[in-house]
C-alpha atoms as a PDB file:
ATOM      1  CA  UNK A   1       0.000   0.000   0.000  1.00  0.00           C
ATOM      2  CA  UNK A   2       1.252   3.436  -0.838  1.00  0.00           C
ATOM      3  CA  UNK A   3       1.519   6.008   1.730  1.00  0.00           C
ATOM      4  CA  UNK A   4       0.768   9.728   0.978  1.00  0.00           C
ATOM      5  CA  UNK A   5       4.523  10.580   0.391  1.00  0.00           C
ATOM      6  CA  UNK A   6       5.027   7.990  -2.195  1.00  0.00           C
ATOM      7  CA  UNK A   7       2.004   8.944  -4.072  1.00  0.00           C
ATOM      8  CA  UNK A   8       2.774  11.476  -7.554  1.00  0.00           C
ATOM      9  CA  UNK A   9       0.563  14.302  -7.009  1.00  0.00           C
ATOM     10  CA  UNK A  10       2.380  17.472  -7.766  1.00  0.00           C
ATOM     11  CA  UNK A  11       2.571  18.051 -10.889  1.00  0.00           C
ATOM     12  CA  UNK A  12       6.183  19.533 -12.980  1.00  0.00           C
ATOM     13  CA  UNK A  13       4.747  22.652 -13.351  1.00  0.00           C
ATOM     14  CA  UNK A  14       4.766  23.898  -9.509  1.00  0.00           C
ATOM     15  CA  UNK A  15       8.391  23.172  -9.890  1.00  0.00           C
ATOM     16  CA  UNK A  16       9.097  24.845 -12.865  1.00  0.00           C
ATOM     17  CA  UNK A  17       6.940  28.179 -11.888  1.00  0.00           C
ATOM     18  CA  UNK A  18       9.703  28.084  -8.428  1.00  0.00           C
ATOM     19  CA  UNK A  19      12.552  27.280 -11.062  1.00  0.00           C
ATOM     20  CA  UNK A  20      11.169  30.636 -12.984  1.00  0.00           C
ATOM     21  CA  UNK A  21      10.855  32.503  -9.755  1.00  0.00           C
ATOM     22  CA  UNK A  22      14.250  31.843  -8.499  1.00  0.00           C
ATOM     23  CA  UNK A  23      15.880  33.130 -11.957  1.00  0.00           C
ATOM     24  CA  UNK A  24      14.251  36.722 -11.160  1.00  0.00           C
ATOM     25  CA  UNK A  25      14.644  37.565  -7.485  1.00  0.00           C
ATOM     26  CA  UNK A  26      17.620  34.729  -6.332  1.00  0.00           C
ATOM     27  CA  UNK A  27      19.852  34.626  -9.323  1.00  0.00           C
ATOM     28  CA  UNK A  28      22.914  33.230  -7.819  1.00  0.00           C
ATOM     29  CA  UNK A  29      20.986  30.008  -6.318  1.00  0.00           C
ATOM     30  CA  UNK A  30      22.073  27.223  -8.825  1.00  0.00           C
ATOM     31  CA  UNK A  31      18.603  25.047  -9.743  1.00  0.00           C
ATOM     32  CA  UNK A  32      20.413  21.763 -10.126  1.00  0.00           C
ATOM     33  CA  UNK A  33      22.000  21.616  -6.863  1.00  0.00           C
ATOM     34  CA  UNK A  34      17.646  21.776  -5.322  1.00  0.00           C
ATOM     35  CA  UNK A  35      16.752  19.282  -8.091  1.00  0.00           C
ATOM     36  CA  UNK A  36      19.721  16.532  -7.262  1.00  0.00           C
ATOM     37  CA  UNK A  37      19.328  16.553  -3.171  1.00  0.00           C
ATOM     38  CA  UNK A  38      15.306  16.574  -4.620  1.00  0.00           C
ATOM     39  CA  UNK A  39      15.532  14.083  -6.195  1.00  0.00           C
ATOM     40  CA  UNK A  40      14.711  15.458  -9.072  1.00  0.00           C
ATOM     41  CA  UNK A  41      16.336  15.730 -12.775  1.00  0.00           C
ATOM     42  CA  UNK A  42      15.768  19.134 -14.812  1.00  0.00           C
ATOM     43  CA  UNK A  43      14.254  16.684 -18.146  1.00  0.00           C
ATOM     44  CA  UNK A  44      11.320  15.594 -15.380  1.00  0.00           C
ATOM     45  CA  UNK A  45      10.671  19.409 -14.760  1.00  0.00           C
ATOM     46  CA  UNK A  46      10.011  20.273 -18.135  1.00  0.00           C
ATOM     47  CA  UNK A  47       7.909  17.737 -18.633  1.00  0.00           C
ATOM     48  CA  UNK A  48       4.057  18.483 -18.784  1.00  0.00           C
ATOM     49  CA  UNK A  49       3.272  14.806 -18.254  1.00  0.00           C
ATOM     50  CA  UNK A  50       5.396  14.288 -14.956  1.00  0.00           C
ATOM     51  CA  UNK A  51       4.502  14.102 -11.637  1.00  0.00           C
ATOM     52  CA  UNK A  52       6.671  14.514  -8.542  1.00  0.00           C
ATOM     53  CA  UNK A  53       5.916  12.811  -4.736  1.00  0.00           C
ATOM     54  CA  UNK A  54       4.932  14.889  -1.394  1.00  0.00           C
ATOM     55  CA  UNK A  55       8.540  13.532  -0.455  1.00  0.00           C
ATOM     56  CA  UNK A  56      10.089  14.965  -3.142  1.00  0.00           C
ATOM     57  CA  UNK A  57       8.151  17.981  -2.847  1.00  0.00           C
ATOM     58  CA  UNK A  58       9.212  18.603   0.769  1.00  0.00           C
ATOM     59  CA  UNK A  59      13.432  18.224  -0.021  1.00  0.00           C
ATOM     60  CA  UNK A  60      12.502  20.814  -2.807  1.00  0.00           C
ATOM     61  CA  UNK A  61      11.039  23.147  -0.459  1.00  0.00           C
ATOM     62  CA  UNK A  62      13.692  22.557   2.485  1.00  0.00           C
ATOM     63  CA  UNK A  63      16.579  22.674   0.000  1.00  0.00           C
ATOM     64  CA  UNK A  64      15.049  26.119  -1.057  1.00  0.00           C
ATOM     65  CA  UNK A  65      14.945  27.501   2.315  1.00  0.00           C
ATOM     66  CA  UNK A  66      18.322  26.696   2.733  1.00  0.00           C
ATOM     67  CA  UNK A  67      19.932  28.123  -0.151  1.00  0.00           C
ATOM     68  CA  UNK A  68      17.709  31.165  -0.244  1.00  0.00           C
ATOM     69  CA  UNK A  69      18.143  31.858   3.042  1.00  0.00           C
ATOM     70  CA  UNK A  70      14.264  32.668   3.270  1.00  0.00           C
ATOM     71  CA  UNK A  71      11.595  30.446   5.279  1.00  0.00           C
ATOM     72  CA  UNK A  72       8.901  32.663   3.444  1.00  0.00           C
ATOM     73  CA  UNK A  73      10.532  31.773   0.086  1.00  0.00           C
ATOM     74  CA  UNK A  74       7.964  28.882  -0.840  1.00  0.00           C
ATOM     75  CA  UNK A  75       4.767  31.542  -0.160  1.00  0.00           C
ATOM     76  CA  UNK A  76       6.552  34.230  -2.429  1.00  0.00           C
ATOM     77  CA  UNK A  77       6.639  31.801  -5.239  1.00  0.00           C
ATOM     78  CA  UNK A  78       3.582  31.146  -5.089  1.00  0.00           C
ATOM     79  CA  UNK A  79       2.392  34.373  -5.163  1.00  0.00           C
ATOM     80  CA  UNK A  80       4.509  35.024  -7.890  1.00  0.00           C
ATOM     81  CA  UNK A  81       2.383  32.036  -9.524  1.00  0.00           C
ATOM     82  CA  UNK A  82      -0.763  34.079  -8.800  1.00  0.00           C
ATOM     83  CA  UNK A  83      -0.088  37.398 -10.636  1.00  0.00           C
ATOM     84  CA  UNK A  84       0.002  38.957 -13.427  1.00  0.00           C
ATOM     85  CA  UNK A  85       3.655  38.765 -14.073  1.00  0.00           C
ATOM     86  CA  UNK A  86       2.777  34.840 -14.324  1.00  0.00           C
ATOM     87  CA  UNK A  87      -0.809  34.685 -15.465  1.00  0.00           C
ATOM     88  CA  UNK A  88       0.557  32.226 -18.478  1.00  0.00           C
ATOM     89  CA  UNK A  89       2.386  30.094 -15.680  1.00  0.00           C
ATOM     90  CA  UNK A  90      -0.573  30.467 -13.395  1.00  0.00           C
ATOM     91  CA  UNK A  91      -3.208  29.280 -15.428  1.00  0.00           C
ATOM     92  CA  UNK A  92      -0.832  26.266 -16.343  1.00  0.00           C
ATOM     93  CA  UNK A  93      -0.489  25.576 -13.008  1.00  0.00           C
ATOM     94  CA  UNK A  94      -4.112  25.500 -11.718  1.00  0.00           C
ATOM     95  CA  UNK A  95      -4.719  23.341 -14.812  1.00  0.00           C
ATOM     96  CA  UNK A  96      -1.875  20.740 -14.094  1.00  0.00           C
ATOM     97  CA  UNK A  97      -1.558  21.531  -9.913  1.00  0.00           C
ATOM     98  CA  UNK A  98      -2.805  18.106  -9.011  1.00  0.00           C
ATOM     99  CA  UNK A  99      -4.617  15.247 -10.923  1.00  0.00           C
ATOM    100  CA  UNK A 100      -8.284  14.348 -10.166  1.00  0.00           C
ATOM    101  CA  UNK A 101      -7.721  11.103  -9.035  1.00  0.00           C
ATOM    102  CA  UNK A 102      -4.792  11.849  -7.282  1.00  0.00           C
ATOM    103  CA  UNK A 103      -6.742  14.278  -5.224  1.00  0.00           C
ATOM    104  CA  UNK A 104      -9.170  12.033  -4.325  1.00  0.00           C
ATOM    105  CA  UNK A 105      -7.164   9.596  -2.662  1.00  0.00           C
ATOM    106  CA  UNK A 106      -4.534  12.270  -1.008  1.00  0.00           C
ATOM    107  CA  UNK A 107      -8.199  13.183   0.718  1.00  0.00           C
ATOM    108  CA  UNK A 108      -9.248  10.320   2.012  1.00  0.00           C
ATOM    109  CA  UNK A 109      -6.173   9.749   3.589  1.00  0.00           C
ATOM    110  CA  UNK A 110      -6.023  13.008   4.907  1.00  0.00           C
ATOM    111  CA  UNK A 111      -9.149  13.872   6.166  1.00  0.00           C
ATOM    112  CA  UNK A 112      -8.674  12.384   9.921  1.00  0.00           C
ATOM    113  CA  UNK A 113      -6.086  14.793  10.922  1.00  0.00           C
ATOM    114  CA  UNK A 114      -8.753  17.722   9.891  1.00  0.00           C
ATOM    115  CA  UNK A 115     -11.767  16.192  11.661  1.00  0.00           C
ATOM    116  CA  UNK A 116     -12.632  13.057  13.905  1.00  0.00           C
ATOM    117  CA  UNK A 117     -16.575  13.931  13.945  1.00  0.00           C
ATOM    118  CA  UNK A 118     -16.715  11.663  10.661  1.00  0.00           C
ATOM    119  CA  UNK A 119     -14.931   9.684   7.926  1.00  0.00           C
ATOM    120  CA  UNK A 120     -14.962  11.445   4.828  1.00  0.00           C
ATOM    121  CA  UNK A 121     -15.006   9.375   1.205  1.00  0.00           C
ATOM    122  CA  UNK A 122     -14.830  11.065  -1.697  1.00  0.00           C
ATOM    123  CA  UNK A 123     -16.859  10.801  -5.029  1.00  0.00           C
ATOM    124  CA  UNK A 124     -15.316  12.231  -8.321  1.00  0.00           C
ATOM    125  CA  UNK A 125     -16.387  16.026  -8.530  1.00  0.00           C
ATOM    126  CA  UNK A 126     -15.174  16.354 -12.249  1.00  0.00           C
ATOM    127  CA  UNK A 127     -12.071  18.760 -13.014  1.00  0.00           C
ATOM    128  CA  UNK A 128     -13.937  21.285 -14.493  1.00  0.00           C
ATOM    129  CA  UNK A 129     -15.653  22.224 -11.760  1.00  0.00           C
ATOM    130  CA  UNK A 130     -12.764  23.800  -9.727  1.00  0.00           C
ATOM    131  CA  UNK A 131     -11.736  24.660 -13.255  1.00  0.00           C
ATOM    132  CA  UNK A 132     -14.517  26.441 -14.277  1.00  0.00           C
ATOM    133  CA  UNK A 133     -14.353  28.891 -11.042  1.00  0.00           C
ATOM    134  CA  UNK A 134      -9.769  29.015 -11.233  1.00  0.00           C
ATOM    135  CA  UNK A 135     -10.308  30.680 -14.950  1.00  0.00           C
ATOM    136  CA  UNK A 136     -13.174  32.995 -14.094  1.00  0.00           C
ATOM    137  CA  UNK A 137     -11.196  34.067 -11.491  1.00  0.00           C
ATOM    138  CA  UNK A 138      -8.392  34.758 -13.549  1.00  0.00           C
ATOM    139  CA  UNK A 139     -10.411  36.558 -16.063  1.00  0.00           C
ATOM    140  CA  UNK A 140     -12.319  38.931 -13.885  1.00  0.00           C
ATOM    141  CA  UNK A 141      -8.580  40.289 -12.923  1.00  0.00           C
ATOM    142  CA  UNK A 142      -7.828  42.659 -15.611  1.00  0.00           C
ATOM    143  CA  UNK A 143      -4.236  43.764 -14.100  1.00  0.00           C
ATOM    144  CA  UNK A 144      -2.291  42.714 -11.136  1.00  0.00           C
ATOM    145  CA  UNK A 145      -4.241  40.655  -8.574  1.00  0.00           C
ATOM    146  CA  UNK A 146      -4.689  37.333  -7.024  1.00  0.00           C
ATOM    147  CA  UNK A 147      -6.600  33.975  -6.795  1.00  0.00           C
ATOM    148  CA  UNK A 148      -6.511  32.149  -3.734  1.00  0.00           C
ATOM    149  CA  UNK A 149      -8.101  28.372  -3.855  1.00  0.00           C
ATOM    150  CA  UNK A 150      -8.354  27.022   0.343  1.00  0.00           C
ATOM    151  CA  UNK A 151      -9.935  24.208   1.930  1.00  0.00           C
ATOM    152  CA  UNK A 152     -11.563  23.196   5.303  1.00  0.00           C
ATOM    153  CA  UNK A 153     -14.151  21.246   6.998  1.00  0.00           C
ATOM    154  CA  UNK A 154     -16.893  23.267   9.206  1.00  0.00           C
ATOM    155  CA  UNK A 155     -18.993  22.304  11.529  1.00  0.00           C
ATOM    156  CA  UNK A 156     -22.212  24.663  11.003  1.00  0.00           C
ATOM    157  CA  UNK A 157     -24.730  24.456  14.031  1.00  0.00           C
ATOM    158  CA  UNK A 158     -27.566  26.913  12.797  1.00  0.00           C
ATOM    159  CA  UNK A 159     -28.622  27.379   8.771  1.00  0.00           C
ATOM    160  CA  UNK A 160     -26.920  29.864   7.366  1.00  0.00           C
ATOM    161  CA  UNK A 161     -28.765  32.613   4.663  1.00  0.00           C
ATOM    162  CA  UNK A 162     -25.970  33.241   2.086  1.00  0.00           C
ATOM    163  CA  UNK A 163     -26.392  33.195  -1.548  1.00  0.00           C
ATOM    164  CA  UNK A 164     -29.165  30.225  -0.886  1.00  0.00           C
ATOM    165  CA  UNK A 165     -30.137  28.562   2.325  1.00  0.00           C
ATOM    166  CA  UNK A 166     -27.074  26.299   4.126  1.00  0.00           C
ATOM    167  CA  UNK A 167     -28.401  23.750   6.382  1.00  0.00           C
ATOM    168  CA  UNK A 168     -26.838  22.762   9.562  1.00  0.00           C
ATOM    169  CA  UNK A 169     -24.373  20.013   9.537  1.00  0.00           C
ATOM    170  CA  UNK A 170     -20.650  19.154   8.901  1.00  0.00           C
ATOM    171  CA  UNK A 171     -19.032  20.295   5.258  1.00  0.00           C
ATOM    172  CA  UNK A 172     -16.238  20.228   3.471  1.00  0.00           C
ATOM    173  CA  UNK A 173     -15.865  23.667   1.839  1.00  0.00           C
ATOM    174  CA  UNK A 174     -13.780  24.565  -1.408  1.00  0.00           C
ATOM    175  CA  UNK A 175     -13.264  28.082  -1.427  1.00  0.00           C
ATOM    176  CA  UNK A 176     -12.038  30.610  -4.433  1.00  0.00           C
ATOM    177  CA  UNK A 177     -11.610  33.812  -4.003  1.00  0.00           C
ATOM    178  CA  UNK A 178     -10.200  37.000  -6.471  1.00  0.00           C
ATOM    179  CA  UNK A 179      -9.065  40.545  -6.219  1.00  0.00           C
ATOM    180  CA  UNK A 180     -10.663  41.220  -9.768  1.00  0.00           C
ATOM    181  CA  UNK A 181     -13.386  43.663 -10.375  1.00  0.00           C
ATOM    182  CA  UNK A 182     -16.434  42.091  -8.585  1.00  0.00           C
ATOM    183  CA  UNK A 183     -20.122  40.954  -9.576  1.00  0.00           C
ATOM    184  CA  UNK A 184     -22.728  43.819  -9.639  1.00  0.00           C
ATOM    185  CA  UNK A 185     -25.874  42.468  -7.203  1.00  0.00           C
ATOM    186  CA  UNK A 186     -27.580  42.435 -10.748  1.00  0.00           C
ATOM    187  CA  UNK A 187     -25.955  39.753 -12.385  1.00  0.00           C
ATOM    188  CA  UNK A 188     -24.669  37.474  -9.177  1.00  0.00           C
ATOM    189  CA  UNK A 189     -28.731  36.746  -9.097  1.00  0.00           C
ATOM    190  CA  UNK A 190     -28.387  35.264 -12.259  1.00  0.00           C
ATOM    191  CA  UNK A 191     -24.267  34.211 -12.512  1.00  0.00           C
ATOM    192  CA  UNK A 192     -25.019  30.782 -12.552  1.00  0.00           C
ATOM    193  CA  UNK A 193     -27.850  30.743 -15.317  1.00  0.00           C
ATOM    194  CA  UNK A 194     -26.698  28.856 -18.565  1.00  0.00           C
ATOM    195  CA  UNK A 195     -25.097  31.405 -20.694  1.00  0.00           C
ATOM    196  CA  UNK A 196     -25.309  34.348 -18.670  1.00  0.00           C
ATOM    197  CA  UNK A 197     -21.917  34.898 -18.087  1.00  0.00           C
ATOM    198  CA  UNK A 198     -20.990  35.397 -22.083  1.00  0.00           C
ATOM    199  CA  UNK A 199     -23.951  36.891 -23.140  1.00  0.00           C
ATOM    200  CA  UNK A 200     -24.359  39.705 -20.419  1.00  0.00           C
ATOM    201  CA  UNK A 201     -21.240  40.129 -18.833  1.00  0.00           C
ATOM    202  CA  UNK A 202     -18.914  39.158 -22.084  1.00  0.00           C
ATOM    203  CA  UNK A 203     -17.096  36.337 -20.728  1.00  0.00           C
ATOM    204  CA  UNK A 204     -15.388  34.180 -22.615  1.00  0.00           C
ATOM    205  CA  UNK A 205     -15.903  30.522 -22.731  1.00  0.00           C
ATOM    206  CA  UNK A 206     -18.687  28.894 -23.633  1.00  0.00           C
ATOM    207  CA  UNK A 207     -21.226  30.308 -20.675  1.00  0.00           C
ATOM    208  CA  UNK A 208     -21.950  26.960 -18.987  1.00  0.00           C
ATOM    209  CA  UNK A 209     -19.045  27.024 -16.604  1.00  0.00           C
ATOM    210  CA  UNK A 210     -20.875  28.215 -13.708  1.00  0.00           C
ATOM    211  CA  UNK A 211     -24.053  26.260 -14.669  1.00  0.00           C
ATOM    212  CA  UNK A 212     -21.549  23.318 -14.427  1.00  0.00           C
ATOM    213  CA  UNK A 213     -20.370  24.629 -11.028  1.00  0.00           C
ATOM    214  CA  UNK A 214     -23.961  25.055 -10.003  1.00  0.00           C
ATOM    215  CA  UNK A 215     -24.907  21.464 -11.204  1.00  0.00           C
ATOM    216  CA  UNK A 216     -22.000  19.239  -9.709  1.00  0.00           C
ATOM    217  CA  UNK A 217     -22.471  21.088  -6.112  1.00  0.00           C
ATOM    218  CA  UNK A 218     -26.123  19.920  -6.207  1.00  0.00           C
ATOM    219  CA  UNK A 219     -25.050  16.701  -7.582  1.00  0.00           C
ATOM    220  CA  UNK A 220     -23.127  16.408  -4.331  1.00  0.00           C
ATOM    221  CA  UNK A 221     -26.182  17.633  -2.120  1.00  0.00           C
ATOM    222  CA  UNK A 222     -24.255  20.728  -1.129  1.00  0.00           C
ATOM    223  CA  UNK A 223     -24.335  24.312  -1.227  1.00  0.00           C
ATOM    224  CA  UNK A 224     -23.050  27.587  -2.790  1.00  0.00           C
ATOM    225  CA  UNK A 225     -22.339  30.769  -1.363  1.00  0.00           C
ATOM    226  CA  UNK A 226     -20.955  33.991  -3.309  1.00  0.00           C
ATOM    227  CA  UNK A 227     -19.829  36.902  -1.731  1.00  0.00           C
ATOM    228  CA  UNK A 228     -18.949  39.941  -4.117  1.00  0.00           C
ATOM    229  CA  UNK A 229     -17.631  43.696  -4.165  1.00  0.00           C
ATOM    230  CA  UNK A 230     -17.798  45.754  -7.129  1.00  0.00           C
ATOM    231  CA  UNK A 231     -13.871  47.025  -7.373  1.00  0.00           C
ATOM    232  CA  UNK A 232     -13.043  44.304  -5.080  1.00  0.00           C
ATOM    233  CA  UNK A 233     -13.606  41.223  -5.956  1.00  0.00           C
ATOM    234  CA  UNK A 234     -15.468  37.911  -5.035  1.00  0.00           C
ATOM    235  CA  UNK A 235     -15.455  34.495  -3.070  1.00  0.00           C
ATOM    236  CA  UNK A 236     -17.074  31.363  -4.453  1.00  0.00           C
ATOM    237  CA  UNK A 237     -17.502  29.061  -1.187  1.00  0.00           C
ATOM    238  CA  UNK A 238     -18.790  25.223  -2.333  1.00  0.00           C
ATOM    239  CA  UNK A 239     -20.252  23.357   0.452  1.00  0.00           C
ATOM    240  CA  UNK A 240     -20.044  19.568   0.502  1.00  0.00           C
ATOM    241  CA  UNK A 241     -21.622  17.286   3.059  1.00  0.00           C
ATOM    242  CA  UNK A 242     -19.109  15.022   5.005  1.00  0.00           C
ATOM    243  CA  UNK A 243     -20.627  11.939   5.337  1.00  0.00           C
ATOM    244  CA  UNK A 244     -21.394  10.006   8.702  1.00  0.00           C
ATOM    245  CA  UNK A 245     -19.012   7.491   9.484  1.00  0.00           C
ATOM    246  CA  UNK A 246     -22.387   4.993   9.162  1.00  0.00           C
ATOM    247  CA  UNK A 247     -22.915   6.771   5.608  1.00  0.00           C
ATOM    248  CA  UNK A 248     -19.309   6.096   4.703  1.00  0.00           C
ATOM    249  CA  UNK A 249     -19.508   2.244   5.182  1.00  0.00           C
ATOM    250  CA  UNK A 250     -22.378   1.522   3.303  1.00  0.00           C
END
C-alpha cells in the first residue's frame, strides 16, 4: 500500500513556476544543486506529463529555504504564480496543480487529521468544476491581482442565509476567491444561469461554466455561497456534506 509521500501528485509545473521565480529575485541560487538533493532531474521538470511525490516535494522546499536563506521563500513563489507577471504560468499551473484522481485519494487519507466527527469518502467532482471557477477568477482580474483556492471542513450548528439557504451540519468547503473587479448584485442573481456569463457580462468561454459549477455542487447535495464587491472582488464558497461514518460504510 502506498503512503501519501510515495504517491505522484504534484505536478512539474509547480516546480518549474519556483525554477522561474528563483531566476528573477535569487539569481545566484544554482537550480540543479535543489533538483539533485530533490531528487529530481531538470528533463522531469520540463515535462508536462510528470509528476513529482509529497517527499520529493518537501526536499525541494527545504533545499530552497536553505539556499535562499528565506523560510517565506515557498509563499513568495507562489504568489509570484498568482499574478500577473505569471498569469501564463498560473493558469498552467491550476490546470496541471494536481490530478483528479490523485486528489481524491490524497483526501481520504487526509481527512482524519482535519476532523474526527466523521470519515470522509470522496466521489469524483469532475475537473472542471474547480476549473470552471480558477479561470473565471483569472479573467475577472484585468491587471495585477490574485486567486486564492483554500480548503476546510466546518462544523455549522444553525442554517446559514448566504447566496441560498445552508443547512446545519458538517461540510467540506472549497473556497475561491479573487481581487478582480467584482459581480454587480444584478448579475450574481443570475451568474449561474446557462449562458449568462458570455452573453451579459462578455465572458469568454462557452457560458456553462458556472451552470456546471452550479450542477455538480447539487449533484453532491451541497451548497453555494458567493460573496462579491464591485472594485473588489469575489469568493465562491462550495459546500459539501461530510458523510457520517455509518454513511461512509455503506
Amino acid at each position: 500500500m502506498q503512503v501519501a509521500e510515495d504517491l505522484r501528485i504534484y505536478s512539474s509545473l509547480i516546480i518549474k513556476t519556483y525554477i522561474e521565480y528563483l531566476k528573477l529575485q535569487y539569481p545566484q541560487v544554482a537550480p540543479d544543486a535543489l533538483l539533485d538533493f530533490s531528487g529530481m532531474s531538470r528533463e522531469q521538470v520540463e515535462d508536462p506529463a510528470h509528476w513529482f511525490t509529497q517527499s520529493q516535494i518537501n526536499r525541494f522546499h527545504e533545499a530552497l529555504a536553505e539556499k535562499t536563506r528565506n523560510p517565506n521563500v515557498s509563499r513568495e513563489a507562489g504568489r509570484y504564480a498568482a499574478s500577473s507577471k505569471a498569469s501564463g504560468v498560473f493558469k498552467q499551473y491550476a490546470m496541471g496543480f494536481i490530478s483528479p484522481l490523485s486528489a481524491y485519494r490524497l483526501l481520504e487519507m487526509i481527512t482524519s487529521h482535519l476532523t474526527k466527527g466523521g470519515v470522509f469518502r470522496t466521489t469524483k467532482l469532475g475537473s472542471k468544476t474547480v476549473m470552471n471557477l480558477v479561470l473565471s477568477a483569472v479573467e475577472a482580474i484585468p491587471g495585477e491581482g490574485r486567486v486564492v483556492l483554500s480548503a476546510e471542513t466546518l462544523q455549522i450548528k444553525e442554517a446559514i442565509r448566504g447566496y441560498e439557504m445552508i443547512e446545519p451540519g458538517e461540510y467540506a468547503v472549497l473556497s475561491v476567491t479573487d481581487t478582480g473587479v467584482g459581480i454587480s448584485a444584478r448579475n450574481l442573481e443570475k451568474i449561474f444561469e446557462p449562458f449568462y456569463t458570455k452573453k451579459a457580462m462578455g465572458r469568454s468561454g462557452s457560458g456553462l461554466g458556472m451552470a456546471i459549477v452550479w450542477g455538480t455542487v447539487k449533484d453532491h447535495r451541497g451548497y453555494v455561497d458567493v460573496k462579491s464587491e464591485e472594485g473588489k472582488g469575489t469568493t465562491f464558497d462550495l459546500y459539501f456534506p461530510v458523510p457520517s461514518e455509518a454513511q461512509a460504510k455503506t
